[in-house]
PDB file of N, CA and C in Angstrom:
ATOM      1  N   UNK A   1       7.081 -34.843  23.842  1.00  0.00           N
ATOM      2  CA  UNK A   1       6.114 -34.902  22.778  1.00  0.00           C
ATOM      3  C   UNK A   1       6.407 -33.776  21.783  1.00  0.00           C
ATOM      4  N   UNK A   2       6.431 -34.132  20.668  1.00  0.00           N
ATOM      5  CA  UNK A   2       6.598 -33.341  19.555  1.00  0.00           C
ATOM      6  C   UNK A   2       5.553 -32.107  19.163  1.00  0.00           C
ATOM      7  N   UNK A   3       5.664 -30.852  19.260  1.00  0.00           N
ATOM      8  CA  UNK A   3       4.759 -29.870  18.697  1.00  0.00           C
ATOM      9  C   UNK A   3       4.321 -30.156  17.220  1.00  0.00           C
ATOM     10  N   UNK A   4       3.226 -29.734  16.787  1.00  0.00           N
ATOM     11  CA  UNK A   4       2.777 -30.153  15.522  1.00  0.00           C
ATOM     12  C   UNK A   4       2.799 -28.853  15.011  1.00  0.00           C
ATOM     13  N   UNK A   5       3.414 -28.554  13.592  1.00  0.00           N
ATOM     14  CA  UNK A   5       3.831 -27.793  13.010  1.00  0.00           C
ATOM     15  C   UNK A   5       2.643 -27.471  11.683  1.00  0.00           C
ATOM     16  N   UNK A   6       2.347 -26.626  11.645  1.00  0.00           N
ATOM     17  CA  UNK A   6       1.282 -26.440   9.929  1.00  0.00           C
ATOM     18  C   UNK A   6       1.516 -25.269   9.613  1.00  0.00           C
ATOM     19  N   UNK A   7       1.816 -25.541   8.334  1.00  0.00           N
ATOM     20  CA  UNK A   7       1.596 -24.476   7.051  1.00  0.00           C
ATOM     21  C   UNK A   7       0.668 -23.103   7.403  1.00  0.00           C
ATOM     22  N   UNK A   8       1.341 -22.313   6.735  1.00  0.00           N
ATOM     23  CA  UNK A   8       0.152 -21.052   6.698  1.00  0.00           C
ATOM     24  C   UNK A   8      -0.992 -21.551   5.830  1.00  0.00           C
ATOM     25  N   UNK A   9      -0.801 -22.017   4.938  1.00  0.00           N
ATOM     26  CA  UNK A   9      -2.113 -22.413   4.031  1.00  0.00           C
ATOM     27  C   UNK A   9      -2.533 -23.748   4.663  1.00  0.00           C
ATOM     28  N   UNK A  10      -2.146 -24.409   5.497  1.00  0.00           N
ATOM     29  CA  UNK A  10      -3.311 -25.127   6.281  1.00  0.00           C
ATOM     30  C   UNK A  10      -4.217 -24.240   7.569  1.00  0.00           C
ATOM     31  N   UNK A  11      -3.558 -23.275   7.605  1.00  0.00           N
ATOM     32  CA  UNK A  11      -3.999 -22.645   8.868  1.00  0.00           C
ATOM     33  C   UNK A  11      -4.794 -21.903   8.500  1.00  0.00           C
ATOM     34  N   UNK A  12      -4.751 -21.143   7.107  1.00  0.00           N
ATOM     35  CA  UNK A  12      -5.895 -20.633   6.196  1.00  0.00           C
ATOM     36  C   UNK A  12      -7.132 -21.277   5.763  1.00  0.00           C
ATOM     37  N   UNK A  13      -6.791 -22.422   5.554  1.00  0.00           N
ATOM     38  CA  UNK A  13      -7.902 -23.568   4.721  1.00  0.00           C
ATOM     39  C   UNK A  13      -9.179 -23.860   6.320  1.00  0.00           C
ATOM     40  N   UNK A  14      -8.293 -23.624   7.429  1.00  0.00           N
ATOM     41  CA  UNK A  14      -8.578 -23.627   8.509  1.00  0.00           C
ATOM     42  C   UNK A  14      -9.769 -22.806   9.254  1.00  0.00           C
ATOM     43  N   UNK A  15      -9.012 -21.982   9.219  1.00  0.00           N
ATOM     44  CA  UNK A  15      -9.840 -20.860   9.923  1.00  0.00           C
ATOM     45  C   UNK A  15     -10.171 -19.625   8.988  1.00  0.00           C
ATOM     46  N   UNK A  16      -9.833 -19.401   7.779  1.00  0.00           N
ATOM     47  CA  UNK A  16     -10.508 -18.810   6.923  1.00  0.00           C
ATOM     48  C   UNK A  16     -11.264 -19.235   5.616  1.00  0.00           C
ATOM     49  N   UNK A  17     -10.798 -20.216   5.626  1.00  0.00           N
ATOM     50  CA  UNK A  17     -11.815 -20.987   4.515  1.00  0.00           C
ATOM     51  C   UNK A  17     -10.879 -21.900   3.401  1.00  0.00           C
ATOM     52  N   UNK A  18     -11.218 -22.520   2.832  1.00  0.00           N
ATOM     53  CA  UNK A  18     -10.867 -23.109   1.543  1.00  0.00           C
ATOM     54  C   UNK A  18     -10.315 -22.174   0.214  1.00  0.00           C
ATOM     55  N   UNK A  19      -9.334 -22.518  -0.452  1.00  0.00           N
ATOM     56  CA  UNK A  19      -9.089 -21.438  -1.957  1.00  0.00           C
ATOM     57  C   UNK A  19     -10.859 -21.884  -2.358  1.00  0.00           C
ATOM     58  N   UNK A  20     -10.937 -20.417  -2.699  1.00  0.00           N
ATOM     59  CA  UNK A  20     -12.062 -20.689  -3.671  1.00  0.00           C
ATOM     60  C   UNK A  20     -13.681 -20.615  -3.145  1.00  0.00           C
ATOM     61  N   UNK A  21     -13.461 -20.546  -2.001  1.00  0.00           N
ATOM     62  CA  UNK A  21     -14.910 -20.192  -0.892  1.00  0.00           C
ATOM     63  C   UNK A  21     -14.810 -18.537  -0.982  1.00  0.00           C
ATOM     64  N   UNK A  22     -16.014 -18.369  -0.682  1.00  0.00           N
ATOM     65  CA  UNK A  22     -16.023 -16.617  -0.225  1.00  0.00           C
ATOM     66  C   UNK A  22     -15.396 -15.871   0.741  1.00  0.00           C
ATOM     67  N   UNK A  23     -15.443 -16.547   1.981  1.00  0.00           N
ATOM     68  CA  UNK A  23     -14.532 -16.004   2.630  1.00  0.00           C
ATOM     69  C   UNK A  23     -13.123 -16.018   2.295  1.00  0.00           C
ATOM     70  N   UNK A  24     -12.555 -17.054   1.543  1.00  0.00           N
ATOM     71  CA  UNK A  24     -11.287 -16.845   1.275  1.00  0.00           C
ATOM     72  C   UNK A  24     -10.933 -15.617   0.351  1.00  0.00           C
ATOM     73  N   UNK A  25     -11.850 -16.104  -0.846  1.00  0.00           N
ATOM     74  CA  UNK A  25     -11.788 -15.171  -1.730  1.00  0.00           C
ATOM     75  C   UNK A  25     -11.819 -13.632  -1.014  1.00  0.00           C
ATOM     76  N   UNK A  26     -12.534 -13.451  -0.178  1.00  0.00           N
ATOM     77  CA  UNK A  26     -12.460 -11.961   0.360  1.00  0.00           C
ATOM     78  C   UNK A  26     -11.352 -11.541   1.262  1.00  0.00           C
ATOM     79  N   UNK A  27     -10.589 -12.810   2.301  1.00  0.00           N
ATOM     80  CA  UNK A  27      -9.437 -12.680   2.498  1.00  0.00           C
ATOM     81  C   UNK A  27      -8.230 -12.215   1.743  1.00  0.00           C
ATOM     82  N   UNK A  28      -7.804 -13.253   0.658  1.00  0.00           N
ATOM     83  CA  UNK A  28      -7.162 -13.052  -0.372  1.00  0.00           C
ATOM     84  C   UNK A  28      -6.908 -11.756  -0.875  1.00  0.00           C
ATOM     85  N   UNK A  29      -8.509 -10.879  -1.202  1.00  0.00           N
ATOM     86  CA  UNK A  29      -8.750 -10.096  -1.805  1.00  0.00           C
ATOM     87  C   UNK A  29      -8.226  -8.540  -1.404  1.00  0.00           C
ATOM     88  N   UNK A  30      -8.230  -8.565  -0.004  1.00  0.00           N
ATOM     89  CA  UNK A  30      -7.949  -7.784   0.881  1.00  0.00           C
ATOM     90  C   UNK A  30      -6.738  -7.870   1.434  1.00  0.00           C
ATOM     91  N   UNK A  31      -6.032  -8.899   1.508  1.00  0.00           N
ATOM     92  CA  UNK A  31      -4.598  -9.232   1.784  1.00  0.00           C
ATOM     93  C   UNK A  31      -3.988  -8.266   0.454  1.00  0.00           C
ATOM     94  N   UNK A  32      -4.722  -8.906  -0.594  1.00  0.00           N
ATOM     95  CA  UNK A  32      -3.704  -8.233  -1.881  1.00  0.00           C
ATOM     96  C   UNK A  32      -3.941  -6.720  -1.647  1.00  0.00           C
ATOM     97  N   UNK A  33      -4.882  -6.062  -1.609  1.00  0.00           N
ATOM     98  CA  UNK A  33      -4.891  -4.612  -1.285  1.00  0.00           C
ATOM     99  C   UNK A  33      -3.934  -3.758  -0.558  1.00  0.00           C
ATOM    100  N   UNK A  34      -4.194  -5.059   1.079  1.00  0.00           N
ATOM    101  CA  UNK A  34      -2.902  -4.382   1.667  1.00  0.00           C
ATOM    102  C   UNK A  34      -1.639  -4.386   1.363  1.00  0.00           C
ATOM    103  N   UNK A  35      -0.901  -5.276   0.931  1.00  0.00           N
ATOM    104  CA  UNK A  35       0.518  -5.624   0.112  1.00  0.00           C
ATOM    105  C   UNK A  35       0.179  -4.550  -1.134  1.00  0.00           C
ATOM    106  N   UNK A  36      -0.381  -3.918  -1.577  1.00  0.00           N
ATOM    107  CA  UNK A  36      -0.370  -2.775  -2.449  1.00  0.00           C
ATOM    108  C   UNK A  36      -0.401  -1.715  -1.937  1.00  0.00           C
ATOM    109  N   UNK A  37      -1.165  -1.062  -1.358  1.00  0.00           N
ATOM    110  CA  UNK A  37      -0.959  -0.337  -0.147  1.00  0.00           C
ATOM    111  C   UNK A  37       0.576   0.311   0.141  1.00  0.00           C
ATOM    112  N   UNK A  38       0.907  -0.943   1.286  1.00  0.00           N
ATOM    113  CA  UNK A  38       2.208  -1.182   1.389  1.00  0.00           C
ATOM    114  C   UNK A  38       3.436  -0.498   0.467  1.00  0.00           C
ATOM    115  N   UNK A  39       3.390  -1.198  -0.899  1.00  0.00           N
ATOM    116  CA  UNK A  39       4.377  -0.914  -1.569  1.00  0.00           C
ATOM    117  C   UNK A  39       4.259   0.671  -2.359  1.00  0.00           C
ATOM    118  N   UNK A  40       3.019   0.957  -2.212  1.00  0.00           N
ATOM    119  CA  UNK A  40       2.671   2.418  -2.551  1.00  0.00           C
ATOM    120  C   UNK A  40       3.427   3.615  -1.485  1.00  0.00           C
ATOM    121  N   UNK A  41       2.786   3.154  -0.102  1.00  0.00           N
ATOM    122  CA  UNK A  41       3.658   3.868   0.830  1.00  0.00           C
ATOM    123  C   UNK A  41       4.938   3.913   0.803  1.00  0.00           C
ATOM    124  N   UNK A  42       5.654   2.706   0.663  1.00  0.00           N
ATOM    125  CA  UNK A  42       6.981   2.474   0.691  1.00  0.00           C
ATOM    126  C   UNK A  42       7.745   3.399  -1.016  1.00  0.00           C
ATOM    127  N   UNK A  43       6.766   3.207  -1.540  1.00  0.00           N
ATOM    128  CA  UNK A  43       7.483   4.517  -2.815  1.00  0.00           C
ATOM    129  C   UNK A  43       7.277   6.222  -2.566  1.00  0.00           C
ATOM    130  N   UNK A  44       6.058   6.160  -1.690  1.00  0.00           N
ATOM    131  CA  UNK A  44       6.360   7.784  -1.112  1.00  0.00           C
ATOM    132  C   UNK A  44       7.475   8.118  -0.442  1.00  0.00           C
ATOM    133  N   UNK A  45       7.648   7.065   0.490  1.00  0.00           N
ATOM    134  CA  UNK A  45       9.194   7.539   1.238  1.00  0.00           C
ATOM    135  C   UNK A  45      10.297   7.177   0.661  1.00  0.00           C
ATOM    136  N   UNK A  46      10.106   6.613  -0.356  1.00  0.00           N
ATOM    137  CA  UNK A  46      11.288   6.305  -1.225  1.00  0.00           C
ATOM    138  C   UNK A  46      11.716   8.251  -1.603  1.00  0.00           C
ATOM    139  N   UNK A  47      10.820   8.526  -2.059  1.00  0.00           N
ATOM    140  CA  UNK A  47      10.577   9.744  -3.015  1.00  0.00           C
ATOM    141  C   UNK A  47      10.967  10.204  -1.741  1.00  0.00           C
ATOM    142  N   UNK A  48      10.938  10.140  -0.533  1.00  0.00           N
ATOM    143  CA  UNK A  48      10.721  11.929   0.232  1.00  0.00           C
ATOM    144  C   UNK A  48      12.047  12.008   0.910  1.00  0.00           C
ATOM    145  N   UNK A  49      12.520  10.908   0.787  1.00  0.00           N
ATOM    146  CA  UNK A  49      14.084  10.164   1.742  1.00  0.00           C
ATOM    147  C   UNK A  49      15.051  10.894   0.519  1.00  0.00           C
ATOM    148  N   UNK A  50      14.682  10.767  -0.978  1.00  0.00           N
ATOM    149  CA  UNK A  50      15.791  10.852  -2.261  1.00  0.00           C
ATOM    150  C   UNK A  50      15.763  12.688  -2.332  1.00  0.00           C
ATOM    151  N   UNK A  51      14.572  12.818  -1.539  1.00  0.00           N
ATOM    152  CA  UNK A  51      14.765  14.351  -1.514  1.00  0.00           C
ATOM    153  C   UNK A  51      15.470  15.287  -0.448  1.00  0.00           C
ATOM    154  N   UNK A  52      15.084  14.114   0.121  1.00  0.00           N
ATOM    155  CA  UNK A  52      15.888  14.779   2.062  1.00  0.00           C
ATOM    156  C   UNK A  52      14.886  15.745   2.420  1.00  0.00           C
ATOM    157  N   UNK A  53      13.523  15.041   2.655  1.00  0.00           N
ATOM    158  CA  UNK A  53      12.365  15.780   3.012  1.00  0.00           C
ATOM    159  C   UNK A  53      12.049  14.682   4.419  1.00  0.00           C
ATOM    160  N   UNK A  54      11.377  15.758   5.558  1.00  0.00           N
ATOM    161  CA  UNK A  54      10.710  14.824   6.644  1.00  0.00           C
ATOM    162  C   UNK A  54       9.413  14.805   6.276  1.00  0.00           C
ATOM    163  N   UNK A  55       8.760  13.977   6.508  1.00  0.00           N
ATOM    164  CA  UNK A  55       7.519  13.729   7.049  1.00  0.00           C
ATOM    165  C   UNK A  55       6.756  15.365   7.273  1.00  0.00           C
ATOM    166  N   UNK A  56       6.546  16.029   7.865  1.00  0.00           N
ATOM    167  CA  UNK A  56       6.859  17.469   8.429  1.00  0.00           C
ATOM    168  C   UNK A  56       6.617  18.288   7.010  1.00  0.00           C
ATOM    169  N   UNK A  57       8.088  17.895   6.747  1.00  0.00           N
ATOM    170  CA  UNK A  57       7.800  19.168   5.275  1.00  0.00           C
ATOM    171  C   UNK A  57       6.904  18.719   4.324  1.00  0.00           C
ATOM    172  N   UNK A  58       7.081  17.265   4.146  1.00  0.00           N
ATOM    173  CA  UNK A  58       6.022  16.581   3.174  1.00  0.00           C
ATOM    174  C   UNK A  58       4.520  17.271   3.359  1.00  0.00           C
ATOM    175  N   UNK A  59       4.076  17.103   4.712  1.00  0.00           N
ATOM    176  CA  UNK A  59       2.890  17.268   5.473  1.00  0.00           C
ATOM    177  C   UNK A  59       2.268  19.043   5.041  1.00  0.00           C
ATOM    178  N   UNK A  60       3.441  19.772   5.017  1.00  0.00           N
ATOM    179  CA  UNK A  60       3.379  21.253   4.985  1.00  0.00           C
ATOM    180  C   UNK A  60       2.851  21.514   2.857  1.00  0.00           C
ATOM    181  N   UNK A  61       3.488  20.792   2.740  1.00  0.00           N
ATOM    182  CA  UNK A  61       3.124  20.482   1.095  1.00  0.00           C
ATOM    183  C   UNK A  61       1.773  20.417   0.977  1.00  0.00           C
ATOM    184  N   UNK A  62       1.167  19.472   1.847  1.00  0.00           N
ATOM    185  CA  UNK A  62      -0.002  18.742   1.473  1.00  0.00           C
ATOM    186  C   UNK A  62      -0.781  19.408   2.053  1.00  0.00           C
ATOM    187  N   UNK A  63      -0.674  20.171   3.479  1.00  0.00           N
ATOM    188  CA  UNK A  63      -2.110  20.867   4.254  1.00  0.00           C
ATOM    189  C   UNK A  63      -2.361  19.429   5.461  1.00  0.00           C
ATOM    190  N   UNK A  64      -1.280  18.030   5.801  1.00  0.00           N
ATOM    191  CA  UNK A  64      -1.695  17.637   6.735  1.00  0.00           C
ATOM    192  C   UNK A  64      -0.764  17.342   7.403  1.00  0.00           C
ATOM    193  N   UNK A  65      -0.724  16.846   8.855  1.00  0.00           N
ATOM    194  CA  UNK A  65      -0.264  17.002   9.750  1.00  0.00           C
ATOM    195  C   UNK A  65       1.115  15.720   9.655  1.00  0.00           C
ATOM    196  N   UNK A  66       2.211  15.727  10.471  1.00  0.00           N
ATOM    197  CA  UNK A  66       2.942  14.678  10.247  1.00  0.00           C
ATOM    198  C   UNK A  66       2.416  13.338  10.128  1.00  0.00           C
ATOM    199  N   UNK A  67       1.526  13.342  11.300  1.00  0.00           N
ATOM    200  CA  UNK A  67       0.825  11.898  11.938  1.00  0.00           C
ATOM    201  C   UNK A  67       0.185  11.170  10.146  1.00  0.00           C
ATOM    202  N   UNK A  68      -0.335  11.820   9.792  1.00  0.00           N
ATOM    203  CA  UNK A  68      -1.158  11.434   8.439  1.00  0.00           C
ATOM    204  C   UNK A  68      -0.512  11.392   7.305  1.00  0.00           C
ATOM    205  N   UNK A  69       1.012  12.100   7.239  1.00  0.00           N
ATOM    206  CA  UNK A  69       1.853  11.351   6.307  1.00  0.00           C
ATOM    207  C   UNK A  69       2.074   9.871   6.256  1.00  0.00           C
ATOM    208  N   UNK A  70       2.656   9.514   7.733  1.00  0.00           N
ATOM    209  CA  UNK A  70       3.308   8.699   8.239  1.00  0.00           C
ATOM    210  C   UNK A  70       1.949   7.410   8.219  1.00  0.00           C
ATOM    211  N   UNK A  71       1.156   7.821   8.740  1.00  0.00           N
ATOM    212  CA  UNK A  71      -0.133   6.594   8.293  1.00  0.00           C
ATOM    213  C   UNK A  71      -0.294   6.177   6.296  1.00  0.00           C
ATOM    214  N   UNK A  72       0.393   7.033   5.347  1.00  0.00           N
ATOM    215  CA  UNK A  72       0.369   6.738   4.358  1.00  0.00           C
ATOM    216  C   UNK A  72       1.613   6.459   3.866  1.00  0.00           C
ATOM    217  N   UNK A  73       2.748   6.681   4.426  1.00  0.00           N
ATOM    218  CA  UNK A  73       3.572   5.771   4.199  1.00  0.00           C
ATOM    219  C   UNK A  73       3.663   4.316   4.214  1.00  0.00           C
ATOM    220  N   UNK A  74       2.863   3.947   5.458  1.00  0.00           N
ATOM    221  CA  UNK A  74       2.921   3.228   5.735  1.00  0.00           C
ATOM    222  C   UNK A  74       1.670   2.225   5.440  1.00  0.00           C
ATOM    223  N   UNK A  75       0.935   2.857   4.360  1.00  0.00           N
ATOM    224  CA  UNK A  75      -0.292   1.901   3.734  1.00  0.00           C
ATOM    225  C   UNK A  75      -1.239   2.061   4.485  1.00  0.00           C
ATOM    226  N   UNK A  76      -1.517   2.604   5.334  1.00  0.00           N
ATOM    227  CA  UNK A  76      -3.031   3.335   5.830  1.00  0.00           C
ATOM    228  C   UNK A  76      -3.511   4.417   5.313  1.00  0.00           C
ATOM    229  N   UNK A  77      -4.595   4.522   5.257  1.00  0.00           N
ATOM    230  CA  UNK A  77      -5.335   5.964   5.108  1.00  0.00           C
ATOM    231  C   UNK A  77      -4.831   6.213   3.723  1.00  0.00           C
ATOM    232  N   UNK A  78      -4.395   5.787   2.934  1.00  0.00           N
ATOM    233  CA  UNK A  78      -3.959   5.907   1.201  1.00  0.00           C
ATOM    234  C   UNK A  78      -5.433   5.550   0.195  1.00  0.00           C
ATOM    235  N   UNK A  79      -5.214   7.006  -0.752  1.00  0.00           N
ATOM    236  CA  UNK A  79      -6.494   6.833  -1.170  1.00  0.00           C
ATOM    237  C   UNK A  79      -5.391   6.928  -2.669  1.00  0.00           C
ATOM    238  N   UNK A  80      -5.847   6.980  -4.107  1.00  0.00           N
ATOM    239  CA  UNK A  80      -5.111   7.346  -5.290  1.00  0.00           C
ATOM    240  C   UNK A  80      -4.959   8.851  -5.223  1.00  0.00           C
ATOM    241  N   UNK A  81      -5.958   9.486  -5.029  1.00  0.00           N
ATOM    242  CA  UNK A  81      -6.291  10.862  -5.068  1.00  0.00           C
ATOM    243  C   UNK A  81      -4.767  11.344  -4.373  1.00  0.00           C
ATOM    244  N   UNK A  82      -4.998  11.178  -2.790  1.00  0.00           N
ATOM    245  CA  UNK A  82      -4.016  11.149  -1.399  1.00  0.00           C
ATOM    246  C   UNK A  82      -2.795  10.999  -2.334  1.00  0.00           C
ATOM    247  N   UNK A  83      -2.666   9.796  -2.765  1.00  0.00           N
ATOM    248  CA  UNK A  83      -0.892   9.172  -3.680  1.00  0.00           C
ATOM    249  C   UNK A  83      -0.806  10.207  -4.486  1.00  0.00           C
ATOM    250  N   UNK A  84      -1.222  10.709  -5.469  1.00  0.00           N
ATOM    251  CA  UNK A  84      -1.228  11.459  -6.244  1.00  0.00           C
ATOM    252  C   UNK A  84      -1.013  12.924  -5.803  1.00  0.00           C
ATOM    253  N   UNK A  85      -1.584  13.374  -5.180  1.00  0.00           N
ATOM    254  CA  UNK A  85      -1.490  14.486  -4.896  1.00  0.00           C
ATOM    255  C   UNK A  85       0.239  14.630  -3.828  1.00  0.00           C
ATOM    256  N   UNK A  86       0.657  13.564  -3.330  1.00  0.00           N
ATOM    257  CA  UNK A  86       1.803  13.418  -2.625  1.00  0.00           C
ATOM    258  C   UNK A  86       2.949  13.733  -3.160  1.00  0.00           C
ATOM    259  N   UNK A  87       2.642  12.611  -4.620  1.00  0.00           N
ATOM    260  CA  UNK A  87       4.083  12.697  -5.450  1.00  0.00           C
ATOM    261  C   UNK A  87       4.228  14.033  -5.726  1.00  0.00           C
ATOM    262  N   UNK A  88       3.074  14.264  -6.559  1.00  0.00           N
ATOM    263  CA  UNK A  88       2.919  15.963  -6.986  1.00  0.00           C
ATOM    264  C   UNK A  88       3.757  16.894  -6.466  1.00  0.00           C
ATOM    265  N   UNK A  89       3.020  16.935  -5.034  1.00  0.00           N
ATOM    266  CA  UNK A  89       3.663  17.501  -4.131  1.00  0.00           C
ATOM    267  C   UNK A  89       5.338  17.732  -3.799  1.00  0.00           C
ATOM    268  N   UNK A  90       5.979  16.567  -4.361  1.00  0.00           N
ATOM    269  CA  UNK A  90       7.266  16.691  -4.067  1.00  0.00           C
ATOM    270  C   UNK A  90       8.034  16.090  -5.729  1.00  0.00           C
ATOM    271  N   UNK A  91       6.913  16.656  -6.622  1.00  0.00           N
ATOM    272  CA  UNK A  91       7.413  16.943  -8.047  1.00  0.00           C
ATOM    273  C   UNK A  91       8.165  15.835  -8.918  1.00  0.00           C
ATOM    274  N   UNK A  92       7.150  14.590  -8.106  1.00  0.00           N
ATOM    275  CA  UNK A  92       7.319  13.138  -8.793  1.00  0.00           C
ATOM    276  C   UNK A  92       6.899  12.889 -10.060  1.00  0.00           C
ATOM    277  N   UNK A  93       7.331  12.842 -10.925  1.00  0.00           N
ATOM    278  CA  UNK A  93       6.235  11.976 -12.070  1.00  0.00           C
ATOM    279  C   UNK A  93       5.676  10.632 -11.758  1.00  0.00           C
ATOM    280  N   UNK A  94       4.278  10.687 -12.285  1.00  0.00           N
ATOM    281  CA  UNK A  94       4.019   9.049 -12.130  1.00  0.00           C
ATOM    282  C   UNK A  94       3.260   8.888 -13.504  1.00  0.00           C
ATOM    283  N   UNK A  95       3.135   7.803 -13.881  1.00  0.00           N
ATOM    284  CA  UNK A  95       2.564   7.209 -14.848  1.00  0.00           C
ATOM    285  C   UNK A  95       2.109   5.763 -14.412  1.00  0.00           C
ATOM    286  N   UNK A  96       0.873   5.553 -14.986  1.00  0.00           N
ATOM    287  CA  UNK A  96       0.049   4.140 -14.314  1.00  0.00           C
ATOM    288  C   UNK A  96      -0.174   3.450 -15.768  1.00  0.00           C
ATOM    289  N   UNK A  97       0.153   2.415 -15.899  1.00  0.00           N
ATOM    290  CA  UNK A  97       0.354   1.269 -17.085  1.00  0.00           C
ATOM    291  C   UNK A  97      -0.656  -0.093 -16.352  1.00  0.00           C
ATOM    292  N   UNK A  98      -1.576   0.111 -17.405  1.00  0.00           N
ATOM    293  CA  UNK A  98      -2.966  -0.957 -17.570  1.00  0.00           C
ATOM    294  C   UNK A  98      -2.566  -1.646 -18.242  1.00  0.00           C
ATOM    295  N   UNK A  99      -2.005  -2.888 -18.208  1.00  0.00           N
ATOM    296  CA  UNK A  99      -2.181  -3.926 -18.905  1.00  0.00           C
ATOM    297  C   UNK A  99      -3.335  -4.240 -20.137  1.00  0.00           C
ATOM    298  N   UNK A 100      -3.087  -4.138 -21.020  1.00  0.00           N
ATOM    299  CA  UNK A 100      -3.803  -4.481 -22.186  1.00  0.00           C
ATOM    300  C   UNK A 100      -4.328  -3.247 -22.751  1.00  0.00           C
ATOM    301  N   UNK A 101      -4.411  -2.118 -22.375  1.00  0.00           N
ATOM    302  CA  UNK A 101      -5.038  -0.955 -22.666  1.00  0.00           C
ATOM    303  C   UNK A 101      -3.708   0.500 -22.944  1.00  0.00           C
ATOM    304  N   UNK A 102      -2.621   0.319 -22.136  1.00  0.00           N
ATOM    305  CA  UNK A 102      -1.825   1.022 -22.472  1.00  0.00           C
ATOM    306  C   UNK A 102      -1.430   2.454 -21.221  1.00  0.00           C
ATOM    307  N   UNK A 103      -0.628   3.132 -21.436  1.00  0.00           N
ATOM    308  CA  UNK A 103      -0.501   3.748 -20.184  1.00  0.00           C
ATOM    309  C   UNK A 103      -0.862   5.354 -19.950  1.00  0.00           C
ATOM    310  N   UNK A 104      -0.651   5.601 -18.871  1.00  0.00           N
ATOM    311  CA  UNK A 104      -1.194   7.453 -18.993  1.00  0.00           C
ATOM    312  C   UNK A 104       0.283   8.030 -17.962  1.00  0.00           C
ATOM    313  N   UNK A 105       0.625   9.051 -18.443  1.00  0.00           N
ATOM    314  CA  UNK A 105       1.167   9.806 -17.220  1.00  0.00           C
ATOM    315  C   UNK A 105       0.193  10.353 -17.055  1.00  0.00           C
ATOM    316  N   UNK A 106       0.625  10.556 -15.476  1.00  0.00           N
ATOM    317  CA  UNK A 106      -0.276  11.589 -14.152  1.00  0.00           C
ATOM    318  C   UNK A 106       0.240  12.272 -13.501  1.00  0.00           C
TER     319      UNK A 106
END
């Protein structure tokens, strides 16, 4: 007998709701956060790898411990403040570009 195979978006429509219901919408909503998250962390260690910094020294920068780098590398515990103060820390420029409004360095 053949296994029956479904889509992630049937398996969504499923057990989290329909596009366009609330629960989805709050799924969705929060999925996208984390995939931002994500790619935020993944540019701190971009930055700390191009420096030939550990985790460790990063941490000594900031006043926290390795463990709590490494949770924001990795898209936990990331606040803007936290991001910001990171790059800083290891003498990143950043600049944040708003669509329709125009951009700021930070």
């Amino acid at each position: 007998m053949a296994m029956k195979v479904y889509t992630l978006g049937e398996v969504e429509d499923k057990y989290i709701g329909k596009v366009g219901t609330p629960q989805r919408d709050k799924y969705e909503k929060k999925v996208k956060a984390e995939i931002e998250a994500y790619h935020i962390g993944e540019a701190l260690k971009k930055a700390r790898l191009a420096q030939g910094l550990t985790q460790e020294e990063v941490g000594e920068r900031l006043g926290l411990h390795r463990a709590q780098v490494c949770r924001m590398e990795s898209g936990k515990s990331i606040t803007f403040a936290s991001m910001m103060r990171a790059f800083r820390a290891m003498g990143v420029e950043v600049s944040l570009v708003m669509k329709g409004v125009g951009s700021v360095a930070l």
